[in-house]
PDB file of N, CA and C in Angstrom:
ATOM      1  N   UNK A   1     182.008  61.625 113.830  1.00  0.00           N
ATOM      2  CA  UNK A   1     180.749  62.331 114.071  1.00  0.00           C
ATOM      3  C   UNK A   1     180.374  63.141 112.828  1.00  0.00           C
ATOM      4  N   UNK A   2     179.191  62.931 112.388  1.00  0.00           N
ATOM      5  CA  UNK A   2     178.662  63.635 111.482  1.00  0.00           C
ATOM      6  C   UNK A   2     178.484  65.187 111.644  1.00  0.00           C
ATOM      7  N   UNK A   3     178.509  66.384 110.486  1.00  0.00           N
ATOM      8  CA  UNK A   3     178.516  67.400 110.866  1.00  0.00           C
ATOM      9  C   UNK A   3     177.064  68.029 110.425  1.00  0.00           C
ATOM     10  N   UNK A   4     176.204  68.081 111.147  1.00  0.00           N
ATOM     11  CA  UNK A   4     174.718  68.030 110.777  1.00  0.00           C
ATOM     12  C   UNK A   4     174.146  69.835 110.920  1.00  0.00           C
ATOM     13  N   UNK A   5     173.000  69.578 110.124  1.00  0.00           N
ATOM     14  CA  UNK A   5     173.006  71.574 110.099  1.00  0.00           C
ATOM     15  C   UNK A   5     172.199  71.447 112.149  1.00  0.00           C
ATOM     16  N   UNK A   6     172.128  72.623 112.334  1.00  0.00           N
ATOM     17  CA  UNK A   6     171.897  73.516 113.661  1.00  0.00           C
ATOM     18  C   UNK A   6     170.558  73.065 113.436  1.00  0.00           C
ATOM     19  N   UNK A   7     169.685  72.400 114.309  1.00  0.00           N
ATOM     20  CA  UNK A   7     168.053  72.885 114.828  1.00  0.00           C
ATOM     21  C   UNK A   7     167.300  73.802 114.335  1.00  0.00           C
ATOM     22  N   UNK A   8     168.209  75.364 114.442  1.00  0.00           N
ATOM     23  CA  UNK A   8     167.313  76.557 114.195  1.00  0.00           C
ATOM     24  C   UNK A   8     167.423  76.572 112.692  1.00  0.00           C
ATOM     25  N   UNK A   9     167.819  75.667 111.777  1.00  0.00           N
ATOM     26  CA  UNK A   9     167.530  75.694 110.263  1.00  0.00           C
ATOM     27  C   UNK A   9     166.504  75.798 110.024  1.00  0.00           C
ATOM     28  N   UNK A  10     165.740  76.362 108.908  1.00  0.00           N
ATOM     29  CA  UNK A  10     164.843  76.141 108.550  1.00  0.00           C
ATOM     30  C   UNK A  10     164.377  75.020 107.753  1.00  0.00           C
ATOM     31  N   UNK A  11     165.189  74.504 107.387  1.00  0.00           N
ATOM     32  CA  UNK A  11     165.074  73.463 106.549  1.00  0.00           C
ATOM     33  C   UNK A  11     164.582  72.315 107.867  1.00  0.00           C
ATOM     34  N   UNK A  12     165.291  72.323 109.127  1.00  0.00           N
ATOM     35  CA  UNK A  12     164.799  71.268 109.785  1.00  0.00           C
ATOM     36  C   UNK A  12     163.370  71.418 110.184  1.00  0.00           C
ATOM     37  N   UNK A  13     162.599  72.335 110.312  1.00  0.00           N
ATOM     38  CA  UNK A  13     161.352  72.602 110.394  1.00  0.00           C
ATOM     39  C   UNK A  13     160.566  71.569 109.187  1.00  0.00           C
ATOM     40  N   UNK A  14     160.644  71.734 108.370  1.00  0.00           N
ATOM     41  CA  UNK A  14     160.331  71.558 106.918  1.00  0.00           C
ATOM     42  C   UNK A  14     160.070  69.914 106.889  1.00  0.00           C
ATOM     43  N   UNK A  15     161.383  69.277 107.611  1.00  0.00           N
ATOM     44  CA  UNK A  15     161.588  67.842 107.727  1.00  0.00           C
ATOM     45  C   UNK A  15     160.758  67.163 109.042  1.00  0.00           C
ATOM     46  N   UNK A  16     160.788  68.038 109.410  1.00  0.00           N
ATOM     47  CA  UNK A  16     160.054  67.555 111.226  1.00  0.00           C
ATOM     48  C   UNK A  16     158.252  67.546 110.474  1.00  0.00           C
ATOM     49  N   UNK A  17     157.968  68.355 109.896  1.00  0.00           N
ATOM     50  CA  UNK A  17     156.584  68.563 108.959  1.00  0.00           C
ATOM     51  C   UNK A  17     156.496  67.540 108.345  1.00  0.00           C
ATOM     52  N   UNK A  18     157.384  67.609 107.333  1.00  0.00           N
ATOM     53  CA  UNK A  18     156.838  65.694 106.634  1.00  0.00           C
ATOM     54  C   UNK A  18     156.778  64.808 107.191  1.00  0.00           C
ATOM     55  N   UNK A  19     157.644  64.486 108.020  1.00  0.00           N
ATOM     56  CA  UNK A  19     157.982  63.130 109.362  1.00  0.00           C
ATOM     57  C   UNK A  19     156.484  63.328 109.716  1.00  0.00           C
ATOM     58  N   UNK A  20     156.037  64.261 110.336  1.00  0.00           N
ATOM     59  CA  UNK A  20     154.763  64.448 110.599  1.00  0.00           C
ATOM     60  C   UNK A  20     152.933  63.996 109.886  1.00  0.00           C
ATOM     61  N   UNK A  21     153.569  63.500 108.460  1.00  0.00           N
ATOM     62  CA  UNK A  21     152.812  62.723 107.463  1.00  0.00           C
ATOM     63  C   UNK A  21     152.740  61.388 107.457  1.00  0.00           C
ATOM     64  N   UNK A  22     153.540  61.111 108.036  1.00  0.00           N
ATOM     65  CA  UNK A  22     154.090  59.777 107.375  1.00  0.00           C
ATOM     66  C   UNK A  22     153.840  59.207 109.472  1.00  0.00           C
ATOM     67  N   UNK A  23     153.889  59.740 110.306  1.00  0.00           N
ATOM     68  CA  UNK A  23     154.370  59.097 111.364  1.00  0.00           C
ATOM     69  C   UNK A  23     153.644  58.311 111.854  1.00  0.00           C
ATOM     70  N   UNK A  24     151.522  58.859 111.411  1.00  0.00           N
ATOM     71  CA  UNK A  24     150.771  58.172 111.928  1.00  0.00           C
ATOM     72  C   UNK A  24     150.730  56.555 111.101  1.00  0.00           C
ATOM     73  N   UNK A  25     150.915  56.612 109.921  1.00  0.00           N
ATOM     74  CA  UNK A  25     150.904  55.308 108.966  1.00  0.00           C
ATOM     75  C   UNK A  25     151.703  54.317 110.164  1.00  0.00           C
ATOM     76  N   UNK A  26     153.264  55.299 110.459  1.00  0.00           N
ATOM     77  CA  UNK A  26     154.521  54.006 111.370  1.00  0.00           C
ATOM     78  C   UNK A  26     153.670  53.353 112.533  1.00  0.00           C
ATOM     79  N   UNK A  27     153.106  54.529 113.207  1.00  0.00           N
ATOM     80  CA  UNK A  27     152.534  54.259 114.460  1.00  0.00           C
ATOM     81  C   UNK A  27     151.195  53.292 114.224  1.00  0.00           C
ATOM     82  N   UNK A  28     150.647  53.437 113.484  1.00  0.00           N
ATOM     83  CA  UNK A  28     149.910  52.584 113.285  1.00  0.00           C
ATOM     84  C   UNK A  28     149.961  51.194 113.373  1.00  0.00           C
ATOM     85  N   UNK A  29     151.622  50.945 112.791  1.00  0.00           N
ATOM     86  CA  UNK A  29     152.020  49.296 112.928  1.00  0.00           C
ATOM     87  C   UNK A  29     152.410  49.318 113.508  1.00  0.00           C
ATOM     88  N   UNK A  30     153.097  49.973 114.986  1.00  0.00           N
ATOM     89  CA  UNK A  30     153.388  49.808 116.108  1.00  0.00           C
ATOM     90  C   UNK A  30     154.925  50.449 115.855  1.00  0.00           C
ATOM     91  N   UNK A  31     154.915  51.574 115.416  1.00  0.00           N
ATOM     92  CA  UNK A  31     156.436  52.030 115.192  1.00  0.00           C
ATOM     93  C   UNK A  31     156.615  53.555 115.453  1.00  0.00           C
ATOM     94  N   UNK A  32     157.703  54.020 114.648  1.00  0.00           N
ATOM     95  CA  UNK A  32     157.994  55.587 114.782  1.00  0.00           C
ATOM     96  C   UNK A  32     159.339  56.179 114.007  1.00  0.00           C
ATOM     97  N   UNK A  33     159.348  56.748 114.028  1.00  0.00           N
ATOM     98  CA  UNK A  33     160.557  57.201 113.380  1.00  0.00           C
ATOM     99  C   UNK A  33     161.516  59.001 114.064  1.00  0.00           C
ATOM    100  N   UNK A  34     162.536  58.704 114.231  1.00  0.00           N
ATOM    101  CA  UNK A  34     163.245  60.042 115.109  1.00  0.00           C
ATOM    102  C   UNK A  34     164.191  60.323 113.943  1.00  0.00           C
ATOM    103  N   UNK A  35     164.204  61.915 113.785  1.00  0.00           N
ATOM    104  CA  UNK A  35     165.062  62.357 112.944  1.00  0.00           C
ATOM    105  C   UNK A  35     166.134  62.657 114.280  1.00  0.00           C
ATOM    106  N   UNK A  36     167.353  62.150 113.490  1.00  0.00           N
ATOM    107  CA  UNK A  36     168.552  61.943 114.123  1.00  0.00           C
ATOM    108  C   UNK A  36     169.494  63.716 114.124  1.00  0.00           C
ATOM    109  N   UNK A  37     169.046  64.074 112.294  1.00  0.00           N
ATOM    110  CA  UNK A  37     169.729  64.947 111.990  1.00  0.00           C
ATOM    111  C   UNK A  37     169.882  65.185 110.415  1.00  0.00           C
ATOM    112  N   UNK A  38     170.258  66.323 109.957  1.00  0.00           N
ATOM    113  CA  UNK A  38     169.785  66.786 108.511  1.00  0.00           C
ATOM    114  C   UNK A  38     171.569  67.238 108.338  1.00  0.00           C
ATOM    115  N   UNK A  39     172.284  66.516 107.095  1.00  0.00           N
ATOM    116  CA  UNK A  39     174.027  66.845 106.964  1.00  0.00           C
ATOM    117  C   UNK A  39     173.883  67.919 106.156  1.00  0.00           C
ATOM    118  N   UNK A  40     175.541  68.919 106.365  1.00  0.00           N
ATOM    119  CA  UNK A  40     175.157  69.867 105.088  1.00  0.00           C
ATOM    120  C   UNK A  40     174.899  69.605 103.579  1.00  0.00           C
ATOM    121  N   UNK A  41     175.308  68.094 103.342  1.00  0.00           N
ATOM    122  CA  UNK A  41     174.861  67.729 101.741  1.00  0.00           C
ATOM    123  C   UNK A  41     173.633  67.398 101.577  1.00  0.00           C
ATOM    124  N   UNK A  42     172.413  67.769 102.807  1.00  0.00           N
ATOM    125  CA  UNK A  42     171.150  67.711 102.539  1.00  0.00           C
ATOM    126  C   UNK A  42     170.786  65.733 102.782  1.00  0.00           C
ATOM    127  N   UNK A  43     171.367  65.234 103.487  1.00  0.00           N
ATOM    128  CA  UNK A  43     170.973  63.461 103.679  1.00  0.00           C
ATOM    129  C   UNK A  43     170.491  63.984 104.883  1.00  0.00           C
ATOM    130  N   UNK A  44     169.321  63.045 105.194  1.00  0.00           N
ATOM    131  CA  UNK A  44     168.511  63.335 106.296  1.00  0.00           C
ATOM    132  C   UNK A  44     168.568  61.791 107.229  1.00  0.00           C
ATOM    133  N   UNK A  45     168.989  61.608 108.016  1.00  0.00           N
ATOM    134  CA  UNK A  45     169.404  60.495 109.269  1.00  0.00           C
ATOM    135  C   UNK A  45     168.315  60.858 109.808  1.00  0.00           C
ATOM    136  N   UNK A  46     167.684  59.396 110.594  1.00  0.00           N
ATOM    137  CA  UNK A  46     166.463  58.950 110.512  1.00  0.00           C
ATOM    138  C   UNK A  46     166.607  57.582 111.590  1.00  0.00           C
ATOM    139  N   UNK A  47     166.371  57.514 112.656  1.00  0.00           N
ATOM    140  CA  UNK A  47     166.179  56.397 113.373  1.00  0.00           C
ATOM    141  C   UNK A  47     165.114  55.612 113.249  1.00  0.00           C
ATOM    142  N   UNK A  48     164.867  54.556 112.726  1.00  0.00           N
ATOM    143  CA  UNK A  48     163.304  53.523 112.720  1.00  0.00           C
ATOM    144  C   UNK A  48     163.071  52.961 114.338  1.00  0.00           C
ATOM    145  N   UNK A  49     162.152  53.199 115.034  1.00  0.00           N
ATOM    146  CA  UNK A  49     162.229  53.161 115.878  1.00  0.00           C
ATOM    147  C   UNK A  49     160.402  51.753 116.284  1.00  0.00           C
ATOM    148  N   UNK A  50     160.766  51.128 117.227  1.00  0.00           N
ATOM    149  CA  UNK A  50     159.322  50.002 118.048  1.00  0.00           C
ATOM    150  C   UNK A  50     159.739  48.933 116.698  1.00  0.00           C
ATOM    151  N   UNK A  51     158.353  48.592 116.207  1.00  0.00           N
ATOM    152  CA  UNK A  51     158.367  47.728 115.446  1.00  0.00           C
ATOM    153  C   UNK A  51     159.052  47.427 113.779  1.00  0.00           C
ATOM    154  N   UNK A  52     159.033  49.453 113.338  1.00  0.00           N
ATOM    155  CA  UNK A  52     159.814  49.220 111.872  1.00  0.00           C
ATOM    156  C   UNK A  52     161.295  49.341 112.322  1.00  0.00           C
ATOM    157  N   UNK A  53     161.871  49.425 113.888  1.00  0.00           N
ATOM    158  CA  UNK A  53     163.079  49.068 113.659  1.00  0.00           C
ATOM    159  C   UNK A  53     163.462  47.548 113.062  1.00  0.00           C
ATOM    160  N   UNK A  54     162.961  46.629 113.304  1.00  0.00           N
ATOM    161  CA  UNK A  54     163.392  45.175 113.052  1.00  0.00           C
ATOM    162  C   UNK A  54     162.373  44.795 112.075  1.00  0.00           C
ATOM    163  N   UNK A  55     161.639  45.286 111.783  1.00  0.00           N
ATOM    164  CA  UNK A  55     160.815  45.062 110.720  1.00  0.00           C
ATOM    165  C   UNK A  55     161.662  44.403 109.209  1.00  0.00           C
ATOM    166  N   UNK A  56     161.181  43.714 108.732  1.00  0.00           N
ATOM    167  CA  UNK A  56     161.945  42.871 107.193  1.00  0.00           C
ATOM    168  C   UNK A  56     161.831  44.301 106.115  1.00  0.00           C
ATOM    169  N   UNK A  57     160.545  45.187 106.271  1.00  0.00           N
ATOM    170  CA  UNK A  57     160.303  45.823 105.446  1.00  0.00           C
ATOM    171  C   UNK A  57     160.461  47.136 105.773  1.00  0.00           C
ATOM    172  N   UNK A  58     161.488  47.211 106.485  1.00  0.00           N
ATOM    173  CA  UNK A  58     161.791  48.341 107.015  1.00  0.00           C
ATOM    174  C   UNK A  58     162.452  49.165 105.622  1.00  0.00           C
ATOM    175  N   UNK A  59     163.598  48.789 105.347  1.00  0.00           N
ATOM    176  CA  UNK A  59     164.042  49.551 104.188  1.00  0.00           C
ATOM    177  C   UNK A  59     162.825  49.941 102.995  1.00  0.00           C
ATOM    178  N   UNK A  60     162.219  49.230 102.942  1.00  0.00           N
ATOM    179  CA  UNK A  60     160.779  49.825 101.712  1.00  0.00           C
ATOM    180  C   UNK A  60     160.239  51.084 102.322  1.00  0.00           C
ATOM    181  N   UNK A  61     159.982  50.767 103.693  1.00  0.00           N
ATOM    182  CA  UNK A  61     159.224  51.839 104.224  1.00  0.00           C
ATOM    183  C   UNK A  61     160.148  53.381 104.246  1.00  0.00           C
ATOM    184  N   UNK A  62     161.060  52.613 104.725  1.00  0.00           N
ATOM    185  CA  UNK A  62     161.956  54.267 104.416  1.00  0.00           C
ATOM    186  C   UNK A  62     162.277  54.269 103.123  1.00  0.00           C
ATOM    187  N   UNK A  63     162.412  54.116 101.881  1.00  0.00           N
ATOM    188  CA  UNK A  63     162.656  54.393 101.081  1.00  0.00           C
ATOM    189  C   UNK A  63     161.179  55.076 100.097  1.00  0.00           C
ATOM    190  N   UNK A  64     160.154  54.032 100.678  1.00  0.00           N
ATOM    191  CA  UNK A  64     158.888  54.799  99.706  1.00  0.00           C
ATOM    192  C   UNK A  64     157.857  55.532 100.648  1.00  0.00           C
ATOM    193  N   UNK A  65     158.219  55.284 102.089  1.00  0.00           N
ATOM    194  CA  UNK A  65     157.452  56.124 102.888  1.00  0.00           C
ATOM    195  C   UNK A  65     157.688  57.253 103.290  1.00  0.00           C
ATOM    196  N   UNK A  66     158.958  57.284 103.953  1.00  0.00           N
ATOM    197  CA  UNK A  66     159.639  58.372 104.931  1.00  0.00           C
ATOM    198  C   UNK A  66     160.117  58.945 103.591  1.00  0.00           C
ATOM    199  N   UNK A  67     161.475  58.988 102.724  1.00  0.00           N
ATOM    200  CA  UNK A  67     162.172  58.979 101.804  1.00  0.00           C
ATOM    201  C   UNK A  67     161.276  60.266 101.058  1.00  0.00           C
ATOM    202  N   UNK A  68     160.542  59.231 100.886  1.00  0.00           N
ATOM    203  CA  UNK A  68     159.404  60.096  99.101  1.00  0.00           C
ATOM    204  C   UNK A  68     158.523  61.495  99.856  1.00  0.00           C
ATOM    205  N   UNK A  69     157.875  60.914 101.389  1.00  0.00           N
ATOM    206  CA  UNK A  69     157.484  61.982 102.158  1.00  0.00           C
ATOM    207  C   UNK A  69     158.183  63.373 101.989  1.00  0.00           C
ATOM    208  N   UNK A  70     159.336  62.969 102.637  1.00  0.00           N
ATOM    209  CA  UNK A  70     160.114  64.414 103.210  1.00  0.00           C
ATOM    210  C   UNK A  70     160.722  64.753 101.796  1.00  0.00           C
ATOM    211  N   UNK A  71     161.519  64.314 100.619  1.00  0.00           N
ATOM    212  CA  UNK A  71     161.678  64.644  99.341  1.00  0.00           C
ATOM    213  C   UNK A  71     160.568  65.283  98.235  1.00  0.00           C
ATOM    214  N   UNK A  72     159.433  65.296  98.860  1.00  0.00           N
ATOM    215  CA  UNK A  72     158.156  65.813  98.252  1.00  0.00           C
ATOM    216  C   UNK A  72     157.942  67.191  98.361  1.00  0.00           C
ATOM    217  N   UNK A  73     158.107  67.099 100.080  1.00  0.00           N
ATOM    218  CA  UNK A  73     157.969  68.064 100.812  1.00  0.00           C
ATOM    219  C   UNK A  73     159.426  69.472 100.571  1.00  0.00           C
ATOM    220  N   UNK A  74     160.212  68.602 100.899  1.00  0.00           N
ATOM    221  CA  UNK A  74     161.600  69.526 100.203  1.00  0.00           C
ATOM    222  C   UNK A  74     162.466  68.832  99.160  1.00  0.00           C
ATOM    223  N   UNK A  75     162.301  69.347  98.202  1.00  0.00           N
ATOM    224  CA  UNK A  75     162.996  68.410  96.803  1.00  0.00           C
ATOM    225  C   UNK A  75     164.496  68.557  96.797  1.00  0.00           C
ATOM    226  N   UNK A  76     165.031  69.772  97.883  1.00  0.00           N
ATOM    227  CA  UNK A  76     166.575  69.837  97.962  1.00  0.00           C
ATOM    228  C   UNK A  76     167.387  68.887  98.886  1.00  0.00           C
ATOM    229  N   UNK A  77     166.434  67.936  99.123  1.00  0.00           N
ATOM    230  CA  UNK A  77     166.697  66.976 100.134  1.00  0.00           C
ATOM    231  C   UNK A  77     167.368  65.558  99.375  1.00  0.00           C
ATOM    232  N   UNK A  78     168.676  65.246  99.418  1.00  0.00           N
ATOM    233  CA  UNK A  78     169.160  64.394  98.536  1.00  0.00           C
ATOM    234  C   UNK A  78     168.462  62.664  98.844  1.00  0.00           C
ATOM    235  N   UNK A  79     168.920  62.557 100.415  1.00  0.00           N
ATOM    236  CA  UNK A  79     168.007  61.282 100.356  1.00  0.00           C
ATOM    237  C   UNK A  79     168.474  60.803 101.907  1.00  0.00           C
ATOM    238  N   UNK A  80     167.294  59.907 102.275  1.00  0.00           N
ATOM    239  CA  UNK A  80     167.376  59.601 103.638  1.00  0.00           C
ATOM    240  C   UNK A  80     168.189  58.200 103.749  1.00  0.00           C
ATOM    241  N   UNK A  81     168.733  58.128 105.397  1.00  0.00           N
ATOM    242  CA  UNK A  81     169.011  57.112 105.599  1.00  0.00           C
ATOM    243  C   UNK A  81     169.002  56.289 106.736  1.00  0.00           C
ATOM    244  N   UNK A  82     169.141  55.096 106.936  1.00  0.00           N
ATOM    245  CA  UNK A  82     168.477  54.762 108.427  1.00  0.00           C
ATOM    246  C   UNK A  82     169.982  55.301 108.896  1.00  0.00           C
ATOM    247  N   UNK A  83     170.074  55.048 110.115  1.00  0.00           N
ATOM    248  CA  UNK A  83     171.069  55.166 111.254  1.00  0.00           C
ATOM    249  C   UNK A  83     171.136  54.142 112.507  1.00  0.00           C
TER     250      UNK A  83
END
């Protein structure tokens, strides 16, 4: 089990905000995305969820969608990953 920071972080606020940029683009193609959880080395776990779960281009999307989103938003954020 991963040891992920507490909810009441502030930092998870921060991440739930960018997810929040990026979610209507997922939903749009029939998808979504659930933050799983934020580790103390700052990797942010990330469920792809409807259609960009099985999607071919799923990894692009998290890497230049979700990824670049929430790393924009907080630059102390090392880097996302599916789960």
């Amino acid at each position: 089990m991963k040891d992920y920071l507490p909810n009441s972080d502030p930092i998870y606020d921060k991440v739930i905000s960018a997810l929040e940029t990026v979610r209507p683009y997922l939903q749009n193609d029939g998808g979504d995305c659930q933050l799983i959880g934020i580790t103390k080395d700052m990797v942010v776990d990330v469920k792809l969820l409807g259609a960009c779960g099985s999607c071919p281009m799923s990894t692009l999307t998290l890497r230049a969608g979700v990824e670049q989103a929430i790393k924009k938003a907080i630059p102390e954020i090392a880097r996302v990953e599916q789960v």
